[in-house]
N, C-alpha and C. Protein backbone atom coordinates (compact mmCIF):
# COMPACT_ATOMS: atom_id res chain seq x y z
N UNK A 1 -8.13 -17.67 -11.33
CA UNK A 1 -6.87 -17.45 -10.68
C UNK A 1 -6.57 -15.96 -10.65
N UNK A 2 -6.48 -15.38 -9.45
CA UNK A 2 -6.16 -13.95 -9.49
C UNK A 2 -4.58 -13.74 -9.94
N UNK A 3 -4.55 -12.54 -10.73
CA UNK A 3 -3.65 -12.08 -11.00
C UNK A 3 -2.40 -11.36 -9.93
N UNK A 4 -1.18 -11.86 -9.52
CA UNK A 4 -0.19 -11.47 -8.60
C UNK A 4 0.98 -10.87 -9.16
N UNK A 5 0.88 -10.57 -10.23
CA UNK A 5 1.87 -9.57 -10.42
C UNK A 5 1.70 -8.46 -11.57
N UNK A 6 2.24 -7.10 -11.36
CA UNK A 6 1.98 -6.14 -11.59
C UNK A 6 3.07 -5.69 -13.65
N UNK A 7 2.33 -5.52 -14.55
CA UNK A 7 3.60 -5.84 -15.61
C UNK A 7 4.26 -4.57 -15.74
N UNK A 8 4.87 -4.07 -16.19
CA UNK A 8 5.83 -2.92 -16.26
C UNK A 8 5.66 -2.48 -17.67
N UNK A 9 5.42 -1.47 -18.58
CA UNK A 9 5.58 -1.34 -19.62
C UNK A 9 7.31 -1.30 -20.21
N UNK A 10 7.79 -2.24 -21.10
CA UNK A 10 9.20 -2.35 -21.37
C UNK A 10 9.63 -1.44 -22.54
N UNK A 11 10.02 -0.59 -22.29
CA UNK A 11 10.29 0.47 -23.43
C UNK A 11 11.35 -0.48 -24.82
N UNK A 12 12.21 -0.82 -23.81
CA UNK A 12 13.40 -1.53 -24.14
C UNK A 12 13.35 -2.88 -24.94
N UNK A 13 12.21 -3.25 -25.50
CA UNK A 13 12.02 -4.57 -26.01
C UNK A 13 12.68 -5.78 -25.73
N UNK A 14 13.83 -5.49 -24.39
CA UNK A 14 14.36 -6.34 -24.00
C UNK A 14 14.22 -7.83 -23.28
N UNK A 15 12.74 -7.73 -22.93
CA UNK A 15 11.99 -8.51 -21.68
C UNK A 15 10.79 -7.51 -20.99
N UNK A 16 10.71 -8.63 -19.89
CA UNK A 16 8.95 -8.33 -19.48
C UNK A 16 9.50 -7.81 -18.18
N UNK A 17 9.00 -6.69 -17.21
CA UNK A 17 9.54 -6.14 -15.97
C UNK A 17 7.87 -6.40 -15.35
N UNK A 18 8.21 -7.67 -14.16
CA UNK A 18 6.79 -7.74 -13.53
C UNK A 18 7.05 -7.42 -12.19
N UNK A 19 6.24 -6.73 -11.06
CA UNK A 19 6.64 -6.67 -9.89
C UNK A 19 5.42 -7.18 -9.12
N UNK A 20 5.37 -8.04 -8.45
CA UNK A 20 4.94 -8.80 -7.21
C UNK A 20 4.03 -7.82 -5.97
N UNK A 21 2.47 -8.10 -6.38
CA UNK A 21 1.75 -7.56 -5.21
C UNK A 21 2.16 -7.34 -4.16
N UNK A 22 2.83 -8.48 -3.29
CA UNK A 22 3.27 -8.65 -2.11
C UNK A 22 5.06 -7.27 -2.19
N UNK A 23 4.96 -6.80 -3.23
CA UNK A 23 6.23 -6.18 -3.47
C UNK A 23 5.73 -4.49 -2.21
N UNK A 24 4.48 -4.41 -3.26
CA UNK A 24 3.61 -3.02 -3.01
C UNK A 24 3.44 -3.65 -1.75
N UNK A 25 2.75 -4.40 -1.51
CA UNK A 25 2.79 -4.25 0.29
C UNK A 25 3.47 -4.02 1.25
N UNK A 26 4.77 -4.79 0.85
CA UNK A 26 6.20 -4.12 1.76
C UNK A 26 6.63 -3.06 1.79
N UNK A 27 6.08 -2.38 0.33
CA UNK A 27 6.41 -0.56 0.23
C UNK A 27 5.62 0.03 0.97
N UNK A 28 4.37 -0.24 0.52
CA UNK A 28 3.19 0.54 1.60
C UNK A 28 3.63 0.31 3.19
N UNK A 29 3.64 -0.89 3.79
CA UNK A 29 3.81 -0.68 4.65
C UNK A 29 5.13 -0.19 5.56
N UNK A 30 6.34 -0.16 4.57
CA UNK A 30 6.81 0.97 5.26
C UNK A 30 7.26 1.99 5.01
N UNK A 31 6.38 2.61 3.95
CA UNK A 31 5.93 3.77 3.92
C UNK A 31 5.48 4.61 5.11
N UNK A 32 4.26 3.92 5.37
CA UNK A 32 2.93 4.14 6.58
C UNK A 32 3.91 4.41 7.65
N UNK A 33 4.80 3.25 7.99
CA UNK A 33 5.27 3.01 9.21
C UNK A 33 6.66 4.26 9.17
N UNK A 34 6.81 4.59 8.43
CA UNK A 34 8.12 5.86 8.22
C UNK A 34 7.19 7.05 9.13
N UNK A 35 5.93 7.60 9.19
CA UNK A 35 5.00 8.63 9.59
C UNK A 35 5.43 8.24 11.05
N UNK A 36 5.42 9.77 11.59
CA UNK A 36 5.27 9.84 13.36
C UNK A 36 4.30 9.03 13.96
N UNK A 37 2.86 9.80 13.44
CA UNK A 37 1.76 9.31 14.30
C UNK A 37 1.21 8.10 13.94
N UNK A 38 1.63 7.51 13.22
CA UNK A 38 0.87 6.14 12.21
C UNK A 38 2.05 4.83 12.55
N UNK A 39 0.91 3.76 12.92
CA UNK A 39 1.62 2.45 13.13
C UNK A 39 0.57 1.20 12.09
N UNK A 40 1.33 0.71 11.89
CA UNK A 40 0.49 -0.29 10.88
C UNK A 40 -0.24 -1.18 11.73
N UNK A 41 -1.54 -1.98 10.83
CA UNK A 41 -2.06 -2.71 12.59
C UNK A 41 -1.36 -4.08 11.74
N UNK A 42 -1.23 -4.45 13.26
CA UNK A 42 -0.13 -5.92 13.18
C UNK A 42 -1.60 -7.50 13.23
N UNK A 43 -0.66 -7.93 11.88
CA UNK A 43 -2.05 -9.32 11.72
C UNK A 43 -2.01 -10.11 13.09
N UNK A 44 -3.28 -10.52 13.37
CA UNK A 44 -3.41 -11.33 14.70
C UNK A 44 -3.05 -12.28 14.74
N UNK A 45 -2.51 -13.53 15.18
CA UNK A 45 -2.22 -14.43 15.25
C UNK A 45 -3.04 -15.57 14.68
N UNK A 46 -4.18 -15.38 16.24
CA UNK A 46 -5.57 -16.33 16.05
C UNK A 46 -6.19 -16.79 15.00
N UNK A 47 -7.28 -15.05 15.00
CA UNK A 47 -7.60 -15.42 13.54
C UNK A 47 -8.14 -13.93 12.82
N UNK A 48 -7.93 -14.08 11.65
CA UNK A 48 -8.36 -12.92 11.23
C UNK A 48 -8.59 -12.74 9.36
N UNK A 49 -9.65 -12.22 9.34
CA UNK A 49 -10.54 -12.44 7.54
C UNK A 49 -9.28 -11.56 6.27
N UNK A 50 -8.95 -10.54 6.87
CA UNK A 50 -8.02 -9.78 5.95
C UNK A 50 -7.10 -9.23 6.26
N UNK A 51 -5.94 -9.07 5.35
CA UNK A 51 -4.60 -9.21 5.69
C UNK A 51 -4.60 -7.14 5.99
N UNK A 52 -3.83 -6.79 7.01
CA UNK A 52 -3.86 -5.63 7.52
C UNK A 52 -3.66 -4.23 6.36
N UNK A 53 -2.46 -5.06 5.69
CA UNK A 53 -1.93 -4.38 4.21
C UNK A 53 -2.10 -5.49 3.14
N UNK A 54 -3.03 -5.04 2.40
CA UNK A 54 -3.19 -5.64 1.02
C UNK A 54 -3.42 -5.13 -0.07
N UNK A 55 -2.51 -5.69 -1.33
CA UNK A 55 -2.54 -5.08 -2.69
C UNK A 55 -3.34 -6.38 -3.72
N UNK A 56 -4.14 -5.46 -4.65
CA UNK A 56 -4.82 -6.16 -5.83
C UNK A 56 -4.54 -5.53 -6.88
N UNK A 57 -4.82 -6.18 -8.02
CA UNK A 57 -4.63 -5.70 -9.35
C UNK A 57 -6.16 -5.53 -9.79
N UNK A 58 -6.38 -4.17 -10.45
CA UNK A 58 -8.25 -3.83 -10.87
C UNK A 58 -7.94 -3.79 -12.17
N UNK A 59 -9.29 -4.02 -12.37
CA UNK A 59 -9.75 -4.59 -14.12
C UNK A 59 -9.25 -3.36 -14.61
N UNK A 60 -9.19 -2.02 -14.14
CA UNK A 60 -8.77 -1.14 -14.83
C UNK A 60 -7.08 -0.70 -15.52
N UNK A 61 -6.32 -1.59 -14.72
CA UNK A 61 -4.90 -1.78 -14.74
C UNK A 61 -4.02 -0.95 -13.52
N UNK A 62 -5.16 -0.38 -12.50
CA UNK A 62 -4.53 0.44 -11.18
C UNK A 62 -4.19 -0.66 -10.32
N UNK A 63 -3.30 -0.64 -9.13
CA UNK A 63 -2.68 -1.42 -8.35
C UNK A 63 -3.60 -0.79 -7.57
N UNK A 64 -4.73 -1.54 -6.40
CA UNK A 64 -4.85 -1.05 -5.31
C UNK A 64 -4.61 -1.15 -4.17
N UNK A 65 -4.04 -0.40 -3.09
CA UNK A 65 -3.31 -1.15 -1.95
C UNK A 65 -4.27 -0.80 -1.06
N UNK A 66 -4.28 -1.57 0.17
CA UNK A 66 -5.30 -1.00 1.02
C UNK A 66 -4.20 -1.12 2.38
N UNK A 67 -4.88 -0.27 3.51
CA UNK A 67 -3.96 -0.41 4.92
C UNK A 67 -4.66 0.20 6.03
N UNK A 68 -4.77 -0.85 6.98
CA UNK A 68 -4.81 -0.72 8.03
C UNK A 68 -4.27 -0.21 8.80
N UNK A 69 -4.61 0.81 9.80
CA UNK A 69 -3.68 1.71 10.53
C UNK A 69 -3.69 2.20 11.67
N UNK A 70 -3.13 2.20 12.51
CA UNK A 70 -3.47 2.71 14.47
C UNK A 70 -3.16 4.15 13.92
N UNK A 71 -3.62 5.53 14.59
CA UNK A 71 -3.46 6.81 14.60
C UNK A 71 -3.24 6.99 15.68
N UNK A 72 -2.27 7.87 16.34
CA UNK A 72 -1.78 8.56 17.44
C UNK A 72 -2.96 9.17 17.76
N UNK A 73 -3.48 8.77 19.11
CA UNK A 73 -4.39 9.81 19.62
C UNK A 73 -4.36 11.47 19.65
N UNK A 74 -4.74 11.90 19.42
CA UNK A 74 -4.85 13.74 19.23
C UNK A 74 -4.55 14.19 17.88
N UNK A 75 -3.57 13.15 16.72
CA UNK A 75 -3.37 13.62 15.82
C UNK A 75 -5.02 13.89 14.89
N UNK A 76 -4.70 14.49 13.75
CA UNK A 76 -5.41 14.91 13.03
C UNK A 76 -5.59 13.81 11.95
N UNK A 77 -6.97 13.31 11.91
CA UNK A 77 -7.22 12.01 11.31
C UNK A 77 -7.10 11.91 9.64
N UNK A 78 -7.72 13.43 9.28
CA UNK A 78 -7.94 13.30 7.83
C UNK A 78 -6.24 13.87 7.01
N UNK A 79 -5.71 14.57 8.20
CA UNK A 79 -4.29 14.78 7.39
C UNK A 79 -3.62 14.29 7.74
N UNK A 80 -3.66 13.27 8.63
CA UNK A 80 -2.93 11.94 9.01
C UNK A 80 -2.89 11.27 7.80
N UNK A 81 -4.43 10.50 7.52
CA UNK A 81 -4.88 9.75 6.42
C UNK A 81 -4.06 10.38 4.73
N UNK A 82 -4.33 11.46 4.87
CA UNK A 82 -3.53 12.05 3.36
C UNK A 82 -2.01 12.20 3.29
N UNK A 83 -1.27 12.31 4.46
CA UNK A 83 0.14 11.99 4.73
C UNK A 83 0.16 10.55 4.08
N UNK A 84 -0.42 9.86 4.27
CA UNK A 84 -0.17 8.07 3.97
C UNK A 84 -0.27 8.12 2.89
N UNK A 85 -1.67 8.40 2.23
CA UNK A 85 -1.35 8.10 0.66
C UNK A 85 -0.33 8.84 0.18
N UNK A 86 0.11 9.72 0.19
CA UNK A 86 1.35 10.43 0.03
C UNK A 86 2.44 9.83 -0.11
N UNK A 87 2.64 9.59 0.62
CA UNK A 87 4.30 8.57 1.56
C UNK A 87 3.62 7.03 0.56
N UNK A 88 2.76 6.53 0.29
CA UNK A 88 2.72 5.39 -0.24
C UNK A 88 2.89 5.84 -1.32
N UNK A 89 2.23 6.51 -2.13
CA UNK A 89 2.25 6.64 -3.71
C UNK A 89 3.79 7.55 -4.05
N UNK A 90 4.20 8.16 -2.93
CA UNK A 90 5.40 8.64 -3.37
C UNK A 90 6.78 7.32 -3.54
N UNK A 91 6.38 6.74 -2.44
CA UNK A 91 7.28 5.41 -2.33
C UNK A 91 7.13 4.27 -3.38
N UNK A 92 6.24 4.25 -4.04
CA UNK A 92 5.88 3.35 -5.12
C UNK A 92 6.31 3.84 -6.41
N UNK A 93 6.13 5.05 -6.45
CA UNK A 93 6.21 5.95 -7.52
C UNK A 93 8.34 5.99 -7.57
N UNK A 94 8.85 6.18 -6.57
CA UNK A 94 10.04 6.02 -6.80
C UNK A 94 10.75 4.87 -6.92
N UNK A 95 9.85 3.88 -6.30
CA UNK A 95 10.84 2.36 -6.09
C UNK A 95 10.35 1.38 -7.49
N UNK A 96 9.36 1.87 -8.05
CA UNK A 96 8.55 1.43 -9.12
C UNK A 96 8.12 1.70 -10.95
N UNK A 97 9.28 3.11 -10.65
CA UNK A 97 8.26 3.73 -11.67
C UNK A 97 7.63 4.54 -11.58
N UNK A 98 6.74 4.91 -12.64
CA UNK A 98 4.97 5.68 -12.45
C UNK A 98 4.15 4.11 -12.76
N UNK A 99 3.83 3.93 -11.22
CA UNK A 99 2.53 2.67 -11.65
C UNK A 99 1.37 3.34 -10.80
N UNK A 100 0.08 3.42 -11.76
CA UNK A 100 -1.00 3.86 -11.26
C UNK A 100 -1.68 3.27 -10.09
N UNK A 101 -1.56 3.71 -9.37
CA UNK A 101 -2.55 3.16 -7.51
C UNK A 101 -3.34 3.80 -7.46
N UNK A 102 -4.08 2.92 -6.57
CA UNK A 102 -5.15 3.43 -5.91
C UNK A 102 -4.61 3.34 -4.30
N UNK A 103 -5.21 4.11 -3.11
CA UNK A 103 -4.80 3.75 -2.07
C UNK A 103 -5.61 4.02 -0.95
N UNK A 104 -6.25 3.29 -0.33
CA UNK A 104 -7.56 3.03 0.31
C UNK A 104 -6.53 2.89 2.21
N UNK A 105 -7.48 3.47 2.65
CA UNK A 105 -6.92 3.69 4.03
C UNK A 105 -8.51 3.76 5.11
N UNK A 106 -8.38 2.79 6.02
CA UNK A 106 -8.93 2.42 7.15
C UNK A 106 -8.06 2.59 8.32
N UNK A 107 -8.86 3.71 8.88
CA UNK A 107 -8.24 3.59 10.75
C UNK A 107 -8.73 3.04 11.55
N UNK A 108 -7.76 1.81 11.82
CA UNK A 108 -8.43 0.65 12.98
C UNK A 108 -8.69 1.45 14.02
N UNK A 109 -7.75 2.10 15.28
CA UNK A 109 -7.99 2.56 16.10
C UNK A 109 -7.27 3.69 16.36
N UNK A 110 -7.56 4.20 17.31
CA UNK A 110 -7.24 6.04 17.92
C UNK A 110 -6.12 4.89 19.06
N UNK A 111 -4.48 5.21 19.03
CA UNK A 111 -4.05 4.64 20.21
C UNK A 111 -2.85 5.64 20.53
């Protein structure tokens, strides 16, 4: 059974603070989608093997998110690409805490 939620270290001995994979995905993706030239790619209807934005938990204890992404034609791909992890890990990092990510980025297409 894969693991779906992320634990929080509780300073406070008060309780357990867990946050929900699907949490980081809604951040990431609108994160991504906050950028000028960057549109998230939208899941297909039909059919399709992997989800456009997806987060896992690694044996190492990093959250990794991954995302799919359309790039504005003419923009600049690789500081496009580093704007995102940026804007994601900054957005996680504030809505979250400090939780360690990883953040993996694929450009579907030039549009």
């Amino acid at each position: 059974m894969a693991i779906s939620y992320y634990r929080l270290e509780n300073y406070g001995k008060n309780g357990t603070t867990a946050i929900s994979l699907s949490t980081f995905e809604a951040i990431a993706t609108i994160a991504a989608s906050s950028l000028e030239d960057v549109t998230v790619k939208k899941k297909r209807e039909d059919f399709w093997l992997t989800k456009p934005v997806s987060a896992s938990l690694k044996k190492d204890g990093r959250v990794q998110v991954s995302l799919e992404v359309n790039v504005k034609k003419g923009a600049k791909v690789d500081e496009t690409c580093t704007k995102i992890q940026q804007e994601v890990a900054s957005a996680i990092e504030m809505m979250c805490e400090t939780v360690p990510v990883r953040i993996i980025i694929k450009v579907a297409a030039l549009k």
